[in-house]
C-alpha atoms as a PDB file:
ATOM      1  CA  UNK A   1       0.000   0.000   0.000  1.00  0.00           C
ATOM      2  CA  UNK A   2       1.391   3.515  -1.218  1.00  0.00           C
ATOM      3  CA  UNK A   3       1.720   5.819   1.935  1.00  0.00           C
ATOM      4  CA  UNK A   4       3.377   9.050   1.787  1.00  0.00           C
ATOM      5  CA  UNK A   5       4.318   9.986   5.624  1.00  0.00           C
ATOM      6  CA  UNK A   6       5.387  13.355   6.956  1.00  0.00           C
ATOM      7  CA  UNK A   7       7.614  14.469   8.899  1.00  0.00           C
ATOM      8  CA  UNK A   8       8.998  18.148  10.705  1.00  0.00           C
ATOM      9  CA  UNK A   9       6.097  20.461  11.408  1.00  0.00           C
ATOM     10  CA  UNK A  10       5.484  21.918  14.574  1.00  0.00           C
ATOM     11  CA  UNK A  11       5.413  25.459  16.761  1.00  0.00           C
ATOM     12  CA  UNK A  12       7.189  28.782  15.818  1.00  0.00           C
ATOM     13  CA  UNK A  13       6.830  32.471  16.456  1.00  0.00           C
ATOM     14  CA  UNK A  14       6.226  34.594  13.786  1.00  0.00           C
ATOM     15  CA  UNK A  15       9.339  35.155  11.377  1.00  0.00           C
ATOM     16  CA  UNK A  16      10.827  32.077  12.323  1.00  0.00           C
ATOM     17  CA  UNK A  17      11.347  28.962  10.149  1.00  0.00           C
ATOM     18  CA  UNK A  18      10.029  25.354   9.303  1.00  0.00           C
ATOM     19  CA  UNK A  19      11.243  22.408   7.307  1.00  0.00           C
ATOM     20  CA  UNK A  20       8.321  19.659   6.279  1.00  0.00           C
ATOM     21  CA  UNK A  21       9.658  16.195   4.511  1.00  0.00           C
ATOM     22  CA  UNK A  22       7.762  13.675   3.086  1.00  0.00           C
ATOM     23  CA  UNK A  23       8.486   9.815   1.791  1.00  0.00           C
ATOM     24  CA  UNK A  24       6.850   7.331   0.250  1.00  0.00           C
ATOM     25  CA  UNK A  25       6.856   3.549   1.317  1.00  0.00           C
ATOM     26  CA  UNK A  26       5.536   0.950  -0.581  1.00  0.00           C
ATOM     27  CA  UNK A  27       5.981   2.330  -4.081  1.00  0.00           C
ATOM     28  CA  UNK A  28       7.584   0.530  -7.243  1.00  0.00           C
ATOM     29  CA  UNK A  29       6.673   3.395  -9.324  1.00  0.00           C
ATOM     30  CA  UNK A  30       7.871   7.306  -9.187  1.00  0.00           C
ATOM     31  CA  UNK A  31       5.383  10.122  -8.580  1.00  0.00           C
ATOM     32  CA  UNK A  32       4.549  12.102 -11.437  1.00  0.00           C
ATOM     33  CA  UNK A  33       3.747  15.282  -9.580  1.00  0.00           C
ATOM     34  CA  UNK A  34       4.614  15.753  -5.608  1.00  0.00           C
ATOM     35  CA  UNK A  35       3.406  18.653  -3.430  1.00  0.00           C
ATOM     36  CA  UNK A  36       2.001  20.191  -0.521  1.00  0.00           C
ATOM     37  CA  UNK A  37      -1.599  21.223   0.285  1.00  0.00           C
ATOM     38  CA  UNK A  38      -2.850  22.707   3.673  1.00  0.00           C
ATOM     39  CA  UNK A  39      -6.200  23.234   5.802  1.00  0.00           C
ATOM     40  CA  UNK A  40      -6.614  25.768   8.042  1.00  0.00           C
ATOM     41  CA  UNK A  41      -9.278  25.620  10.779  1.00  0.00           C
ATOM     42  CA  UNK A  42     -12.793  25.935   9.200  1.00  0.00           C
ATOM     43  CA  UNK A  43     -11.575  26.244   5.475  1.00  0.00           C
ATOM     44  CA  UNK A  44     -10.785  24.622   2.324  1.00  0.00           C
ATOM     45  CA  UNK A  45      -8.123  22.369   2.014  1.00  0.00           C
ATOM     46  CA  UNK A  46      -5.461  24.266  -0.605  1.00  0.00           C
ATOM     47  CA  UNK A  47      -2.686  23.874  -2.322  1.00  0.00           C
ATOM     48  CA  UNK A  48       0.666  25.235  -1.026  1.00  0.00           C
ATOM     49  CA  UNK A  49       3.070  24.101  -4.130  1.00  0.00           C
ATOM     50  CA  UNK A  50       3.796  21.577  -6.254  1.00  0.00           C
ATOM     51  CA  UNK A  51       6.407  19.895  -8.436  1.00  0.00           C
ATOM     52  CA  UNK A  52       6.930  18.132 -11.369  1.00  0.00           C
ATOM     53  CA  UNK A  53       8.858  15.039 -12.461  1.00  0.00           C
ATOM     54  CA  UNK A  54      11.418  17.334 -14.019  1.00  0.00           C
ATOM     55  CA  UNK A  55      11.512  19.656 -10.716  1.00  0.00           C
ATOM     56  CA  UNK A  56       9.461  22.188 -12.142  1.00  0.00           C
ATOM     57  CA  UNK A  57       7.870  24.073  -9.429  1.00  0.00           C
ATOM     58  CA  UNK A  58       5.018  26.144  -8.650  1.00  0.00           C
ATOM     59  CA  UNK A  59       3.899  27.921  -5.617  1.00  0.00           C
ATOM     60  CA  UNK A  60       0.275  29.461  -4.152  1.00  0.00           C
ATOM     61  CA  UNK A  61       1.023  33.530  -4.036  1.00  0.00           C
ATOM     62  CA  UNK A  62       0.819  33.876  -0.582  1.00  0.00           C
ATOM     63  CA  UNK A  63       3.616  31.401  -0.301  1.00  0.00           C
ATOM     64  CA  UNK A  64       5.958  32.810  -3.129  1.00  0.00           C
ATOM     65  CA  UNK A  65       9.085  33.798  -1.920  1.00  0.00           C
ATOM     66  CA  UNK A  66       9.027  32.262   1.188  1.00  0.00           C
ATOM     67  CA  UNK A  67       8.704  28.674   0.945  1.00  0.00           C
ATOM     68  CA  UNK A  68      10.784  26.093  -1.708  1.00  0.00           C
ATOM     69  CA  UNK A  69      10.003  22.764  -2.285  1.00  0.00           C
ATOM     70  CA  UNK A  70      12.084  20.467  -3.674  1.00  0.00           C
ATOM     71  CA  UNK A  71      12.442  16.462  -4.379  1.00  0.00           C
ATOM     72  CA  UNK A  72      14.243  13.816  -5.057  1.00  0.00           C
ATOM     73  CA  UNK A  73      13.336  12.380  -8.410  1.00  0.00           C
ATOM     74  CA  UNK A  74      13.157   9.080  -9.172  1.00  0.00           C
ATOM     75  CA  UNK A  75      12.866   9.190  -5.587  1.00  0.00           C
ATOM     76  CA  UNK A  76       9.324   9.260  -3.689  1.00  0.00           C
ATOM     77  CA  UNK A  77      10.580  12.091  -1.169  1.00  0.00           C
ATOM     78  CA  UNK A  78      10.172  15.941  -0.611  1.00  0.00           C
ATOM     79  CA  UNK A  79      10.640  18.692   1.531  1.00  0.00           C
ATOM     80  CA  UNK A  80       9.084  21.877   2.018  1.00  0.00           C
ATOM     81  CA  UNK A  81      11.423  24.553   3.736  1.00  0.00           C
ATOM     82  CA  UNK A  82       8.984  27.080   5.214  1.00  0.00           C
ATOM     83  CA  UNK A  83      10.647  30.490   6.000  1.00  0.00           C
ATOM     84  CA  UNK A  84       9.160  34.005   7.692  1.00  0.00           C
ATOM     85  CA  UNK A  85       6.435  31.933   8.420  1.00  0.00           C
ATOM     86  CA  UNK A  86       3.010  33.868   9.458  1.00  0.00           C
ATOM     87  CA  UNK A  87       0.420  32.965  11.595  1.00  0.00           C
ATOM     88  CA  UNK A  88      -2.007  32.597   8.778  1.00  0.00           C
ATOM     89  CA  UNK A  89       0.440  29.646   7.857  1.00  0.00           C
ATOM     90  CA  UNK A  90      -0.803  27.992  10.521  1.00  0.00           C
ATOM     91  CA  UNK A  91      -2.697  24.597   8.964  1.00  0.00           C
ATOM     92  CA  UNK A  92      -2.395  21.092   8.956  1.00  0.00           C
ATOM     93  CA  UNK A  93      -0.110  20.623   5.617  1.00  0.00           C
ATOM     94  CA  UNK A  94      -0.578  17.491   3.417  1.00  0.00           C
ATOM     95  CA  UNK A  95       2.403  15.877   1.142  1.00  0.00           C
ATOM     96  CA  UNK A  96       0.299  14.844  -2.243  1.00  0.00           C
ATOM     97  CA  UNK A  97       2.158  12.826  -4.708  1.00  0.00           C
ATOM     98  CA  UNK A  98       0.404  11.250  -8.134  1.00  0.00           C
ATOM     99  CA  UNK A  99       0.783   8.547 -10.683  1.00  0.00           C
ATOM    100  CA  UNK A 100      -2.278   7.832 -12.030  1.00  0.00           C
ATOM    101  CA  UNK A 101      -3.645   8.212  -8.629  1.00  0.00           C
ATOM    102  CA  UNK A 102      -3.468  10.821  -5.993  1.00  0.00           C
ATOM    103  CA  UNK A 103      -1.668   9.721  -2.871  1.00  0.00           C
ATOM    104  CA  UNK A 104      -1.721  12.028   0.416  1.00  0.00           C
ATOM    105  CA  UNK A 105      -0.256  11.846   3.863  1.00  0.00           C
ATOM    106  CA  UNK A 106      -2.290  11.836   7.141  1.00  0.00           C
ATOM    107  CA  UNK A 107      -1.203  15.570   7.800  1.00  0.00           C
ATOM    108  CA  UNK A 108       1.539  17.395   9.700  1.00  0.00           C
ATOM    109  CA  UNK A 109       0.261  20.280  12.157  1.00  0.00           C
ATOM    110  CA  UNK A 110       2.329  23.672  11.659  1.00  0.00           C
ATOM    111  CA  UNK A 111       1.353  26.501  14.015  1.00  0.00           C
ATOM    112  CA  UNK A 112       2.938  29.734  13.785  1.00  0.00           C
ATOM    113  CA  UNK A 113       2.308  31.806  16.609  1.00  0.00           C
ATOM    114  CA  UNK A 114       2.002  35.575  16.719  1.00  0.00           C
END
């Protein structure tokens, strides 16, 4: 059974920094696309960025500039390096990763406090 797991997360003040990973057990196949969505209390879940096969990356705005993500192609792992986080970054973030499928993680907590 594919099962991307995360790993990092946790508390920071405002301004401070954050580094999420992510890896995949139980694959024989390389993800396509790998990236990070997050849910903040009482909203949508959405994405945060997202990268290709050929480490083409793409970030939400309010993200842009302040967070990277990169991988390890063929590899099933990532990492998102979170800096000047703000407390509206506070969420549960997701690691997503796809082939044919859509795999996610159970959720890392990041809470940036003000």
């Amino acid at each position: 059974q594919v099962q991307p797991v995360e790993s990092g997360g946790g508390l920071v003040q405002a301004g401070g920094s954050l580094r999420l990973s992510c890896a995949a057990s139980g694959t024989i196949f390389s993800f396509e696309d790998m990236g990070w969505y997050r849910q903040a209390p009482g909203k949508q879940r959405e994405l945060v960025a997202i990268i290709t096969s050929s480490c083409r990356a793409n970030y939400a705005s309010p993200v842009k500039g302040r967070f990277t993500i990169t991988r390890d192609y063929p590899e099933n792992t990532e990492t998102l390096q979170m800096n000047d986080l703000k407390p509206e970054d506070t969420a549960v973030y997701y690691c997503y990763g796809r082939y044919d499928n859509e795999y996610w993680g159970q959720g890392a907590q990041v809470t940036v406090s003000s």
